[in-house]
PDB file of N, CA and C in Angstrom:
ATOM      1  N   UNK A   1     -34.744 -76.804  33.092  1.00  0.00           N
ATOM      2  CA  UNK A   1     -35.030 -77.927  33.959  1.00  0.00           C
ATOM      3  C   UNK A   1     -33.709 -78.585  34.317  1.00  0.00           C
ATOM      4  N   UNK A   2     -33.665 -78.849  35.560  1.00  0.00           N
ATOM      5  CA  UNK A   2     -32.690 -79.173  35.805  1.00  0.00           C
ATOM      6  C   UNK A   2     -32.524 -80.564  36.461  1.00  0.00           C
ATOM      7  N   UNK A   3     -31.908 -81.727  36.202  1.00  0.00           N
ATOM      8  CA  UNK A   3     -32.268 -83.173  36.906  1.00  0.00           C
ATOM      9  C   UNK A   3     -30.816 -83.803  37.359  1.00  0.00           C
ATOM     10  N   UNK A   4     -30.585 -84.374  38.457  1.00  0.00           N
ATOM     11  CA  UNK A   4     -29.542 -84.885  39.194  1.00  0.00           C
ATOM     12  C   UNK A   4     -29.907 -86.007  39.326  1.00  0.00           C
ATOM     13  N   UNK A   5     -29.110 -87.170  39.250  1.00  0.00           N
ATOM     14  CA  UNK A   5     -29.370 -88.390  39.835  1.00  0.00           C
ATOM     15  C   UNK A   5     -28.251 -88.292  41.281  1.00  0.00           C
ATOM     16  N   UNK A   6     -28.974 -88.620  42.452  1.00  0.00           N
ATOM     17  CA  UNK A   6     -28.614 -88.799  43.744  1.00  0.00           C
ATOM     18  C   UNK A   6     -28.557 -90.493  44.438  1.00  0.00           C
ATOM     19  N   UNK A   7     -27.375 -90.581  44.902  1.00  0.00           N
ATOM     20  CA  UNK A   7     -27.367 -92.244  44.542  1.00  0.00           C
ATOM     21  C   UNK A   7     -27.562 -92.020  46.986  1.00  0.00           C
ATOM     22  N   UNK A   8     -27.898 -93.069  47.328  1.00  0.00           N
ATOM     23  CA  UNK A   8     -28.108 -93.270  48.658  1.00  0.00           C
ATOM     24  C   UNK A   8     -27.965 -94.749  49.333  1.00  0.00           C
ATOM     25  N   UNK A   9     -28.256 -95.053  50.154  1.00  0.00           N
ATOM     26  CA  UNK A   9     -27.570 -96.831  50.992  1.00  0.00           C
ATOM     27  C   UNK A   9     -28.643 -97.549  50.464  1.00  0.00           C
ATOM     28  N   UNK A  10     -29.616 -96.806  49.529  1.00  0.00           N
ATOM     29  CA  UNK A  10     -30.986 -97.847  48.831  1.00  0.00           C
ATOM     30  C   UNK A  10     -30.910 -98.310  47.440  1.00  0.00           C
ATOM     31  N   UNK A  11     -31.835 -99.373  46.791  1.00  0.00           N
ATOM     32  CA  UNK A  11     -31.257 -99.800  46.263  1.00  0.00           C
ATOM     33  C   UNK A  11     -31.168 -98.949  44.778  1.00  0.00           C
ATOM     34  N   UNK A  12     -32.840 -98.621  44.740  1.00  0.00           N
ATOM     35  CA  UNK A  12     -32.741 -97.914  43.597  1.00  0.00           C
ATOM     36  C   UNK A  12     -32.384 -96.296  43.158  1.00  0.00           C
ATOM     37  N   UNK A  13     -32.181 -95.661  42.378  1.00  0.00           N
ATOM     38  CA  UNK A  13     -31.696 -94.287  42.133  1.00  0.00           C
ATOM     39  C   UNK A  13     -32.965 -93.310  42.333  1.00  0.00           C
ATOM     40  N   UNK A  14     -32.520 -91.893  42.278  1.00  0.00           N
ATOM     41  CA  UNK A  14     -33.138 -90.873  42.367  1.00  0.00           C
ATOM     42  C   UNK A  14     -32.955 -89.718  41.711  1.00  0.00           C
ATOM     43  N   UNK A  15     -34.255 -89.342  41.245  1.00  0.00           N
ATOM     44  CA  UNK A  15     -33.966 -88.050  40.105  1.00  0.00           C
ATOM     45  C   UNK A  15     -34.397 -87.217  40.825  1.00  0.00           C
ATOM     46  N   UNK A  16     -34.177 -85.907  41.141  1.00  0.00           N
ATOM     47  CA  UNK A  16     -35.149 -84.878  41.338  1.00  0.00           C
ATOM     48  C   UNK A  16     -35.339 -84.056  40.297  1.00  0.00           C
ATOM     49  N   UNK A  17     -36.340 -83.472  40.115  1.00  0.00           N
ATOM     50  CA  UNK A  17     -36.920 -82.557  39.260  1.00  0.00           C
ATOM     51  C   UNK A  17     -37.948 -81.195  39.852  1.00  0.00           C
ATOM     52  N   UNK A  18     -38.081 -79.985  38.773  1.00  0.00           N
ATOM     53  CA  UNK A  18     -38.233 -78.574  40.002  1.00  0.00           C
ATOM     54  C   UNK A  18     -40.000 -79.411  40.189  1.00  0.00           C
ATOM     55  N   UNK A  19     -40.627 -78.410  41.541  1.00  0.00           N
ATOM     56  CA  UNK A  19     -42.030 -78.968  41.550  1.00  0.00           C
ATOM     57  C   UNK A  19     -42.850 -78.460  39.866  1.00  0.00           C
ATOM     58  N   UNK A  20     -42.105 -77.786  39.138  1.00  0.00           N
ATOM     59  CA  UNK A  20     -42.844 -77.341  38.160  1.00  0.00           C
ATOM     60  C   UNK A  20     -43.214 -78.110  37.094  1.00  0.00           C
ATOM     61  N   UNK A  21     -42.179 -78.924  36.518  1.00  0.00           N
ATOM     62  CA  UNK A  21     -42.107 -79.811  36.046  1.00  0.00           C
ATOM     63  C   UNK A  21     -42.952 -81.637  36.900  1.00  0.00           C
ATOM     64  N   UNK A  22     -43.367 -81.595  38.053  1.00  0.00           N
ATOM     65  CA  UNK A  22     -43.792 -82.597  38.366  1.00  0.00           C
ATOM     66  C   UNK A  22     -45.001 -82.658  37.762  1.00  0.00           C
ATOM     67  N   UNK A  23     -45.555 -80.982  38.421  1.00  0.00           N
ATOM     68  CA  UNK A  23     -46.819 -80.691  38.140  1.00  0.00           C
ATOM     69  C   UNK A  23     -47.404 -80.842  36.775  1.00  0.00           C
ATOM     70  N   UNK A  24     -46.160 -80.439  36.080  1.00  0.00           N
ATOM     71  CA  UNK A  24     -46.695 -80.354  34.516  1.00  0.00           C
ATOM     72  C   UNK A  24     -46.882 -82.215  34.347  1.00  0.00           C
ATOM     73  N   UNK A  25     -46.196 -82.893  34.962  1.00  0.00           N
ATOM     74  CA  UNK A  25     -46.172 -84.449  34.379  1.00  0.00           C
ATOM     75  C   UNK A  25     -47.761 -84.740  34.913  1.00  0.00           C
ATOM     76  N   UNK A  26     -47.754 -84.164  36.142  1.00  0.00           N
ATOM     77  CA  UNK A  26     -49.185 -84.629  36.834  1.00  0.00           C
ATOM     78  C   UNK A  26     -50.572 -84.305  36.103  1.00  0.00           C
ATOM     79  N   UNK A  27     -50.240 -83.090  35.566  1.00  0.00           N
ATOM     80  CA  UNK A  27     -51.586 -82.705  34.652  1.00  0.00           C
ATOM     81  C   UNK A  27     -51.307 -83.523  33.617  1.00  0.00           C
ATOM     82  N   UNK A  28     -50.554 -83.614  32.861  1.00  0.00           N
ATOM     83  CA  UNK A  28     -50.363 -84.995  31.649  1.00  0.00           C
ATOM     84  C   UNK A  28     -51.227 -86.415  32.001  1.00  0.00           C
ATOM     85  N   UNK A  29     -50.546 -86.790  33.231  1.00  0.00           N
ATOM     86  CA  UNK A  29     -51.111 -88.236  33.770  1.00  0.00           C
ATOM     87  C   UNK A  29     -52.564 -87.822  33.385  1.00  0.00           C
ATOM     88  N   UNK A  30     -52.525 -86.980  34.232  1.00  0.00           N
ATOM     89  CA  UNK A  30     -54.509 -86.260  34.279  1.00  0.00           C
ATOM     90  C   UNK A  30     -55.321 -86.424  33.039  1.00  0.00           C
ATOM     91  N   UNK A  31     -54.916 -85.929  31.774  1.00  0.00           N
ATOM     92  CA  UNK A  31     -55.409 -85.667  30.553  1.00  0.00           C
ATOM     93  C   UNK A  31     -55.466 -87.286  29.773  1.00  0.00           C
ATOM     94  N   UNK A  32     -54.069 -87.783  30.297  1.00  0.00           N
ATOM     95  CA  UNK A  32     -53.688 -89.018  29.637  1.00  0.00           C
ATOM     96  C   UNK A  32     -55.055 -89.931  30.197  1.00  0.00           C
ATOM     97  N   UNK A  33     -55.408 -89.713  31.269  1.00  0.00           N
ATOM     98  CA  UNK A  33     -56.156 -90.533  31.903  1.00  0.00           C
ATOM     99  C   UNK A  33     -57.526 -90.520  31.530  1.00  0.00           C
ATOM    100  N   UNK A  34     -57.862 -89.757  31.492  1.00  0.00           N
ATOM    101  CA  UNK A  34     -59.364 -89.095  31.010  1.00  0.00           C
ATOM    102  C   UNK A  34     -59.765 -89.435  29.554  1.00  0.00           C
ATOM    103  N   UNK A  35     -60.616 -90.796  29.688  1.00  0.00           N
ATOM    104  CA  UNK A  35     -61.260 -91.810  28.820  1.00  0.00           C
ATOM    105  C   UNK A  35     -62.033 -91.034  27.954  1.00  0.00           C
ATOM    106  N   UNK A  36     -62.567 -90.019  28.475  1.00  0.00           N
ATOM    107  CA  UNK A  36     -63.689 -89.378  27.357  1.00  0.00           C
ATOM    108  C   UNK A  36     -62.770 -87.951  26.768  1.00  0.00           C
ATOM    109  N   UNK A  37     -62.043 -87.678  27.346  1.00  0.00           N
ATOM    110  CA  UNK A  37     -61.074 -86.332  26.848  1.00  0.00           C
ATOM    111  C   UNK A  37     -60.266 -87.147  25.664  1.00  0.00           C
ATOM    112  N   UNK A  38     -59.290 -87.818  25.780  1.00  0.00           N
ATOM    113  CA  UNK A  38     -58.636 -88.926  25.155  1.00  0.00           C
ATOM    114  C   UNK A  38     -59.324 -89.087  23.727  1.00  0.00           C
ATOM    115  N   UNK A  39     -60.751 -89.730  24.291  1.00  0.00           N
ATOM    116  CA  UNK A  39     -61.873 -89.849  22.745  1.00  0.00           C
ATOM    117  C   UNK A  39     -62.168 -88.404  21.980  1.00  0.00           C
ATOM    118  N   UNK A  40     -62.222 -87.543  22.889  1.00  0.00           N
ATOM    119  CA  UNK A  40     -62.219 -86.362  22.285  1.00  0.00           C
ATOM    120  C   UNK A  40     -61.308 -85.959  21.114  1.00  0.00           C
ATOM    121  N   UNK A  41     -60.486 -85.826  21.469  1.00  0.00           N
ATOM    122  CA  UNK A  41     -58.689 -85.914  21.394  1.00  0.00           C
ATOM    123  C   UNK A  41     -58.310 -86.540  19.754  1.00  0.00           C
ATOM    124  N   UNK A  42     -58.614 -88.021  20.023  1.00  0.00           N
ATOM    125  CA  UNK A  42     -58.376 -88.830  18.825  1.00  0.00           C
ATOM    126  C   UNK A  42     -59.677 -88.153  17.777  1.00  0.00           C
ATOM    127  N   UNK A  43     -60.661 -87.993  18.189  1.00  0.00           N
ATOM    128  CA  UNK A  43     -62.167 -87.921  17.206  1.00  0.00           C
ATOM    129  C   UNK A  43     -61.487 -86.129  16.308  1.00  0.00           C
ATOM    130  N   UNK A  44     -61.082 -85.265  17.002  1.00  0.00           N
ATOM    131  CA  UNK A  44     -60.588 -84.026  16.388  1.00  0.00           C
ATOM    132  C   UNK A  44     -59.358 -84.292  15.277  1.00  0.00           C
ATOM    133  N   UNK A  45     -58.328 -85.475  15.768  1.00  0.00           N
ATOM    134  CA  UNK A  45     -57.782 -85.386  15.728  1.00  0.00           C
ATOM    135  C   UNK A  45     -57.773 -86.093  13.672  1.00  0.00           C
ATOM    136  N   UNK A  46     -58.659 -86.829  14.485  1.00  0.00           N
ATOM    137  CA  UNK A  46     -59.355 -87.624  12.666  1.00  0.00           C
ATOM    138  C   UNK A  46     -59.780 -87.405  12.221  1.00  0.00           C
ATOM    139  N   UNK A  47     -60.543 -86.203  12.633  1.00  0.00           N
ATOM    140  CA  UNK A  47     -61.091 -85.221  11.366  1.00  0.00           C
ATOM    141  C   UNK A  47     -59.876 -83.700  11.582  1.00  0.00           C
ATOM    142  N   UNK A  48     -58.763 -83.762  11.285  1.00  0.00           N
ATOM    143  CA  UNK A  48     -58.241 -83.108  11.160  1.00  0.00           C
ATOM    144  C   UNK A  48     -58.517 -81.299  11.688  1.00  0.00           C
ATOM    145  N   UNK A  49     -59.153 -81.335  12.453  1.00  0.00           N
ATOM    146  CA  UNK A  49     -59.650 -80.261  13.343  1.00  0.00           C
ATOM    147  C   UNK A  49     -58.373 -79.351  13.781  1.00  0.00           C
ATOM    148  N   UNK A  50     -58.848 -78.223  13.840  1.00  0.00           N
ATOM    149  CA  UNK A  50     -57.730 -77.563  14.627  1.00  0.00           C
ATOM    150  C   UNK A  50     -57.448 -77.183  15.649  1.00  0.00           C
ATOM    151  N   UNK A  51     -55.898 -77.128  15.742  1.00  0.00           N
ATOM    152  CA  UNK A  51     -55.441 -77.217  17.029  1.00  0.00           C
ATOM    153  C   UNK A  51     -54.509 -76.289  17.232  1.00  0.00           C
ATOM    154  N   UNK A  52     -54.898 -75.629  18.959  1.00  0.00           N
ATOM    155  CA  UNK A  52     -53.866 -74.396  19.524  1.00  0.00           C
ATOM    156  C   UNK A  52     -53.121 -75.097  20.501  1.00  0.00           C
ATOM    157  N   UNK A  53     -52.297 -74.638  20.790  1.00  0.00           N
ATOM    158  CA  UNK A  53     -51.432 -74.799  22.154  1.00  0.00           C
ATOM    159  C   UNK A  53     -52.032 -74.220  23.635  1.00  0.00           C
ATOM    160  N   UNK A  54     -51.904 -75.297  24.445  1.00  0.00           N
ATOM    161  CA  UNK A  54     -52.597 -75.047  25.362  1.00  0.00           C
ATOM    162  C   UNK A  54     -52.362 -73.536  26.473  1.00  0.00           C
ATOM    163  N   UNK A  55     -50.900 -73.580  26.057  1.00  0.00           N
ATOM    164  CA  UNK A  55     -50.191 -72.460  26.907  1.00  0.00           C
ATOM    165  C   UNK A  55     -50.818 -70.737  26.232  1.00  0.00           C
ATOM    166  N   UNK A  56     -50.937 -70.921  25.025  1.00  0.00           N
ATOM    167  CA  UNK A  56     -51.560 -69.713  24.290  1.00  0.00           C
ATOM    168  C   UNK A  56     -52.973 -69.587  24.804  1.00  0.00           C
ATOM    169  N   UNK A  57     -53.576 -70.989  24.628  1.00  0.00           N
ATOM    170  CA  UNK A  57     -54.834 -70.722  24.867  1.00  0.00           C
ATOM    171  C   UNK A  57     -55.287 -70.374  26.470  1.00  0.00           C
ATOM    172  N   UNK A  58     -54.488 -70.504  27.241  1.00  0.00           N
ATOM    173  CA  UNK A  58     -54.590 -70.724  28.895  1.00  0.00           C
ATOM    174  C   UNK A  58     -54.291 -69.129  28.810  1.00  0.00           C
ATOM    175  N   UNK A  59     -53.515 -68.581  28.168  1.00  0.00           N
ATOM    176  CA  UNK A  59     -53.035 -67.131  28.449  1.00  0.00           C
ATOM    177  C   UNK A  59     -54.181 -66.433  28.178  1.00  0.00           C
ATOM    178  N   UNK A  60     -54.975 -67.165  27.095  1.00  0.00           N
ATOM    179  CA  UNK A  60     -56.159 -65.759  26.536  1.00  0.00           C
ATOM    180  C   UNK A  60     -57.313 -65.743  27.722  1.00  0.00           C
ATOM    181  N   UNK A  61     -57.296 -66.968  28.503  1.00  0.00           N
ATOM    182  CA  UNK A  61     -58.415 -67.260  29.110  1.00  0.00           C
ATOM    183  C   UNK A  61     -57.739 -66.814  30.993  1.00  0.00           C
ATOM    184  N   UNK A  62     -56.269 -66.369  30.802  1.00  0.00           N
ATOM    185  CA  UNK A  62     -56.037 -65.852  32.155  1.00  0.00           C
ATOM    186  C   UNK A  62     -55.956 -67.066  33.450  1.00  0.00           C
ATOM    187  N   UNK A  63     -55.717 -68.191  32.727  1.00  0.00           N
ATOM    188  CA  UNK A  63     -55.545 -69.299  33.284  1.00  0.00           C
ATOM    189  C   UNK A  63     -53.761 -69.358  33.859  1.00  0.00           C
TER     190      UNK A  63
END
């Protein structure tokens, strides 16, 4: 990943980042957002449930 700050005649700064990485922030927001996923999330998480990585699990499912 690669990030530049680009300065311009405005006031505040600018990062760019690849679209890959946006996307990945955007599905985050997504998950972060999601009130009943979230509850999900914490409820596994307190009963010590187990947990895969999403990238493994996305591969088995051809996602």
């Amino acid at each position: 990943m690669s990030e530049q700050a680009v300065h311009g005649p405005h006031k505040s700064e600018w990062i760019t980042i690849s679209t890959d990485e946006y996307e990945s922030m955007q599905r985050t927001i997504e998950v972060l957002s999601d009130h009943d996923l979230m509850t999900q999330l914490r409820e596994g998480k307190r009963k010590n449930a187990p947990m895969r990585d999403f990238e493994e699990l996305a591969g088995e499912f051809g996602i």
